[in-house]
C-alpha atoms as a PDB file:
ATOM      1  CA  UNK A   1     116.797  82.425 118.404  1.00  0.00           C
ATOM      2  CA  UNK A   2     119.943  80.678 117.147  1.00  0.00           C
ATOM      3  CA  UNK A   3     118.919  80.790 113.501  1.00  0.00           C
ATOM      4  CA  UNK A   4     118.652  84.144 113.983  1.00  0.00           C
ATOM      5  CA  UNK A   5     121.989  84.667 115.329  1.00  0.00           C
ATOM      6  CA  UNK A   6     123.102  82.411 112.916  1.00  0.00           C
ATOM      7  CA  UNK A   7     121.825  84.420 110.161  1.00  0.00           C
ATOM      8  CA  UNK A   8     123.309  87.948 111.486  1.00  0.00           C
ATOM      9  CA  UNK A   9     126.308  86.389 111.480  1.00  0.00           C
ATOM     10  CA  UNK A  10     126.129  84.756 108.032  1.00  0.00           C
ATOM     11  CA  UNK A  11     125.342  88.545 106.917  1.00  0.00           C
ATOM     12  CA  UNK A  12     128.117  89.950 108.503  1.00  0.00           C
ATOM     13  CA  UNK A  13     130.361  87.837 107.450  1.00  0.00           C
ATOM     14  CA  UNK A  14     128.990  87.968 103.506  1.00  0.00           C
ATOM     15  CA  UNK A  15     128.965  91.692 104.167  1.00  0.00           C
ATOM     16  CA  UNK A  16     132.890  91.859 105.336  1.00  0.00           C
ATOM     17  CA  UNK A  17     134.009  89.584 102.434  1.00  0.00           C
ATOM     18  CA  UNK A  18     132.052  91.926  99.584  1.00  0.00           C
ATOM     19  CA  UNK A  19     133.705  95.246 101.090  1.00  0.00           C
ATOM     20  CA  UNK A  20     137.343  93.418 100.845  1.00  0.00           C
ATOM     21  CA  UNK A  21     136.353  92.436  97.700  1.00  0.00           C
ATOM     22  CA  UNK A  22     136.211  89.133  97.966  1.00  0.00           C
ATOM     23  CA  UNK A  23     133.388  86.813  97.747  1.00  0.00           C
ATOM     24  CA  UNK A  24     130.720  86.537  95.411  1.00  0.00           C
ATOM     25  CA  UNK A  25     126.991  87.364  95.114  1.00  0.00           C
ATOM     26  CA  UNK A  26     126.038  84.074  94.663  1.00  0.00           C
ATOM     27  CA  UNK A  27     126.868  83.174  97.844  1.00  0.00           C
ATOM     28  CA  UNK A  28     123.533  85.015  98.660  1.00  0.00           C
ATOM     29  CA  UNK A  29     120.482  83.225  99.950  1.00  0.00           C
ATOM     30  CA  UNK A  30     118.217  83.430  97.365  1.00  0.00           C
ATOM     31  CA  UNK A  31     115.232  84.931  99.878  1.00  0.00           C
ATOM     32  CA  UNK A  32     112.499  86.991  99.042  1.00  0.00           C
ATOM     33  CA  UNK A  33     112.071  87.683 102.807  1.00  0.00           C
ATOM     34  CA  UNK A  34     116.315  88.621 103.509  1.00  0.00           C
ATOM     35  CA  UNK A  35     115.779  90.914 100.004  1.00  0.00           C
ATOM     36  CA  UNK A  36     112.895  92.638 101.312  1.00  0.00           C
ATOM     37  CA  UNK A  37     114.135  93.603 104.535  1.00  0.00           C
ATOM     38  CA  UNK A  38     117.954  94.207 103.377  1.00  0.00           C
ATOM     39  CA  UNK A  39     116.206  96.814 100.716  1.00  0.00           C
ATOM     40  CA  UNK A  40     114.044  98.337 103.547  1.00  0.00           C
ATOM     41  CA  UNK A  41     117.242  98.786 105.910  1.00  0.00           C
ATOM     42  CA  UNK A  42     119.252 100.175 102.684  1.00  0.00           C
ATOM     43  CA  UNK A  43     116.311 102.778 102.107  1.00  0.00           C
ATOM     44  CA  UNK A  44     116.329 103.702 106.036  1.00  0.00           C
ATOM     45  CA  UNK A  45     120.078 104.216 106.074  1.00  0.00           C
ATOM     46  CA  UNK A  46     120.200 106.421 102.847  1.00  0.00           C
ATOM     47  CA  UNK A  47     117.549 108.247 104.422  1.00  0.00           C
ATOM     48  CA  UNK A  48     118.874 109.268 107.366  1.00  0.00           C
ATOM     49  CA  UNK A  49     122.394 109.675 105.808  1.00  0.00           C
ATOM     50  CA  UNK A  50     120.777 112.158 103.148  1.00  0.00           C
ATOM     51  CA  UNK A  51     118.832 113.757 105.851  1.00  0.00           C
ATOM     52  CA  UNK A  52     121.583 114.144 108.279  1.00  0.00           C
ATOM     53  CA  UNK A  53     124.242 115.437 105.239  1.00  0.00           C
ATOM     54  CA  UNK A  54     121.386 117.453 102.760  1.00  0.00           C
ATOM     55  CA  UNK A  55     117.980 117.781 104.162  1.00  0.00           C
ATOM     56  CA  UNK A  56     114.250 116.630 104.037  1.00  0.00           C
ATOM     57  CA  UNK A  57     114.235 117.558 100.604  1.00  0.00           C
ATOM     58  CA  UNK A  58     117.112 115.135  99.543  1.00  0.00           C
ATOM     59  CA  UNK A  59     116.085 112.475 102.067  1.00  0.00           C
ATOM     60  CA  UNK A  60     112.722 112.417 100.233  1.00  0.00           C
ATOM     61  CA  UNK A  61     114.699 112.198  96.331  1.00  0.00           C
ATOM     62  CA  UNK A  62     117.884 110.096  96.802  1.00  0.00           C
ATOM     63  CA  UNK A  63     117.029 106.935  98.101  1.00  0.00           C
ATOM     64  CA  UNK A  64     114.312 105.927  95.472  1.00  0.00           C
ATOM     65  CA  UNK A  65     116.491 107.035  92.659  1.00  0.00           C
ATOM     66  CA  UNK A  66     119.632 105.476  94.238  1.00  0.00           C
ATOM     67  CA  UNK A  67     117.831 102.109  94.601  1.00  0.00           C
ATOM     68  CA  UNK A  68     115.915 102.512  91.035  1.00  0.00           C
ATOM     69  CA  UNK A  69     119.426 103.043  89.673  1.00  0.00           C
ATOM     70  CA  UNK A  70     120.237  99.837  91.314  1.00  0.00           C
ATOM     71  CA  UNK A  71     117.186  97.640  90.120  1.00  0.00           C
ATOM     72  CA  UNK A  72     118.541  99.646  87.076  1.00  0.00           C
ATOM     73  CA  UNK A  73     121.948  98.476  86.453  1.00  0.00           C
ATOM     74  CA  UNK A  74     121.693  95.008  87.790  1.00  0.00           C
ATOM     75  CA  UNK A  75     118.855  93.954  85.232  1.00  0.00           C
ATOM     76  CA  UNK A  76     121.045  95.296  82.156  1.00  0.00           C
ATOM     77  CA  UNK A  77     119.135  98.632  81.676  1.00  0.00           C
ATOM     78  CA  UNK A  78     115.798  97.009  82.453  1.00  0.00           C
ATOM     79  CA  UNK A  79     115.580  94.168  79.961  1.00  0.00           C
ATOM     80  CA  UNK A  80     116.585  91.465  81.794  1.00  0.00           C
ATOM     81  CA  UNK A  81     114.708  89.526  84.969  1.00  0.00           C
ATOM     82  CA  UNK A  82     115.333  91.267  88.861  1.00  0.00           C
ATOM     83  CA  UNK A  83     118.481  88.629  90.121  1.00  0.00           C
ATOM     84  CA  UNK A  84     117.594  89.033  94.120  1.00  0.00           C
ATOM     85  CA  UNK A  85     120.436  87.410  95.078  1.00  0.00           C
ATOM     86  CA  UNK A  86     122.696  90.482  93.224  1.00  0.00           C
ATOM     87  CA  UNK A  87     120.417  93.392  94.392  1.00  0.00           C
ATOM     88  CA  UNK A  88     120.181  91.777  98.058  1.00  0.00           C
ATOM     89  CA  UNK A  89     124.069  91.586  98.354  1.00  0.00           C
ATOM     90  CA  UNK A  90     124.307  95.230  96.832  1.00  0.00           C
ATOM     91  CA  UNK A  91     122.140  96.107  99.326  1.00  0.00           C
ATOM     92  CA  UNK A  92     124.456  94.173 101.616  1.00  0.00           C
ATOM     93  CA  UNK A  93     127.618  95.539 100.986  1.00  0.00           C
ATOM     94  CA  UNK A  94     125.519  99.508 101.204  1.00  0.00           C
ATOM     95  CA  UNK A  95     123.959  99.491 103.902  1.00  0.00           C
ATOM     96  CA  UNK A  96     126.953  99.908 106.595  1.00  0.00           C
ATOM     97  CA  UNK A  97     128.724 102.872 104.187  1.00  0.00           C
ATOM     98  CA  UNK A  98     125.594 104.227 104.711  1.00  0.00           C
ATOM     99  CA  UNK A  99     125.569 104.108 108.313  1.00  0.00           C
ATOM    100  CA  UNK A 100     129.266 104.505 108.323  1.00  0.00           C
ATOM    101  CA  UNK A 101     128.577 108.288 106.384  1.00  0.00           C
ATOM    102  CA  UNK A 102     125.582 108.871 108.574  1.00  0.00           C
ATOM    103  CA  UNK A 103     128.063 108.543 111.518  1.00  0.00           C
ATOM    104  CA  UNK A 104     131.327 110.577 109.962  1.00  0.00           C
ATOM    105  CA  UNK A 105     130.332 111.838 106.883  1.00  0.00           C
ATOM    106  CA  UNK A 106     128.309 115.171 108.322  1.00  0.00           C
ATOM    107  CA  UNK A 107     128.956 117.222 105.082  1.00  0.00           C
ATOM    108  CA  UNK A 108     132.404 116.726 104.577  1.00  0.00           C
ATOM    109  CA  UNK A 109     132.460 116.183 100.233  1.00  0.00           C
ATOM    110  CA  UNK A 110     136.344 114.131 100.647  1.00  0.00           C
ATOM    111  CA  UNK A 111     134.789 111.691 102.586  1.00  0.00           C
ATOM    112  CA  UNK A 112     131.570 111.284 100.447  1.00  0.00           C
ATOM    113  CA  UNK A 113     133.652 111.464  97.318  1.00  0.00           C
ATOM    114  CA  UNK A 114     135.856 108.180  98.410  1.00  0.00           C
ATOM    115  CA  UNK A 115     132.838 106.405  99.836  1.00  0.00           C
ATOM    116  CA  UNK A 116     131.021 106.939  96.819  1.00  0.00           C
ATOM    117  CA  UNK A 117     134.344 105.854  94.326  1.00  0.00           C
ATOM    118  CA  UNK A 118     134.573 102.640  97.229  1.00  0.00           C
ATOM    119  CA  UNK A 119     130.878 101.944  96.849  1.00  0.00           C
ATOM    120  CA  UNK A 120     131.280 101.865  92.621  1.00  0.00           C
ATOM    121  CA  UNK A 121     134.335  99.933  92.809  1.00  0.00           C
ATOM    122  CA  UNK A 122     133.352  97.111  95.329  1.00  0.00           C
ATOM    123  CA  UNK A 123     129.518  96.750  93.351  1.00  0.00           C
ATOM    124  CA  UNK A 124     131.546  96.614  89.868  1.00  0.00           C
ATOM    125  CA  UNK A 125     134.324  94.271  91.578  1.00  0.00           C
ATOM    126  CA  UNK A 126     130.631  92.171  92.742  1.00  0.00           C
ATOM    127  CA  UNK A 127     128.734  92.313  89.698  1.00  0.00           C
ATOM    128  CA  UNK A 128     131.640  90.985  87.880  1.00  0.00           C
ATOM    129  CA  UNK A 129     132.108  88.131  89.986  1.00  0.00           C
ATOM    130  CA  UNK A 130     129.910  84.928  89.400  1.00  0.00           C
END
């Protein structure tokens, strides 16, 4: 059980230093297993935050295309190999807008419009960063 704590904590703290744009992707564990599951918890988040803000209908449409646009842009416009350790700490540094919009966002387009503009910045700030 203390690897496990260990690990949440190692996430966290990853996850703090990419949204105060610090720290790098490569500081990500280059898992198959941690990509996996921090894809599947991105994809439940967005769902429930496009459910809770749009509808079924959007809840069913946005996540695939926001994580295809993902897969998308991180393997230069689909020519290059899929770098897990950049998608998994996109994913990362996601997930808790997400579940911060799901929580306060309830249809109100200011505060989607400057998580969205925080969410570009912060993934250019960590795709530029090696």
């Amino acid at each position: 059980m203390s690897e496990l704590t260990q690990l949440i904590r190692s996430l966290v703290a990853l996850s703090w230093r990419y949204s105060t744009f610090r720290g790098s992707w490569t500081e990500m564990p280059n898992s198959t297993g941690l990509y996996v599951f921090l894809g599947a918890t991105l994809y439940i988040a967005s769902t429930i935050t496009a459910w809770i803000e749009y509808g079924e209908q959007a809840a069913a449409l946005l996540p695939p295309i926001m994580i295809a646009s993902i897969y998308f842009a991180t393997s230069n416009g689909g020519t290059a190999p899929v770098n897990k350790r950049l998608i998994a700490a996109i994913f990362l540094l996601i997930t808790p807008v997400m579940v911060a919009l799901a929580l306060v966002g309830r249809g109100h387009l200011f505060i989607e419009a400057l998580a969205g503009l925080y969410i570009g910045a912060t993934v250019i700030t960590l795709m530029e960063r090696k």
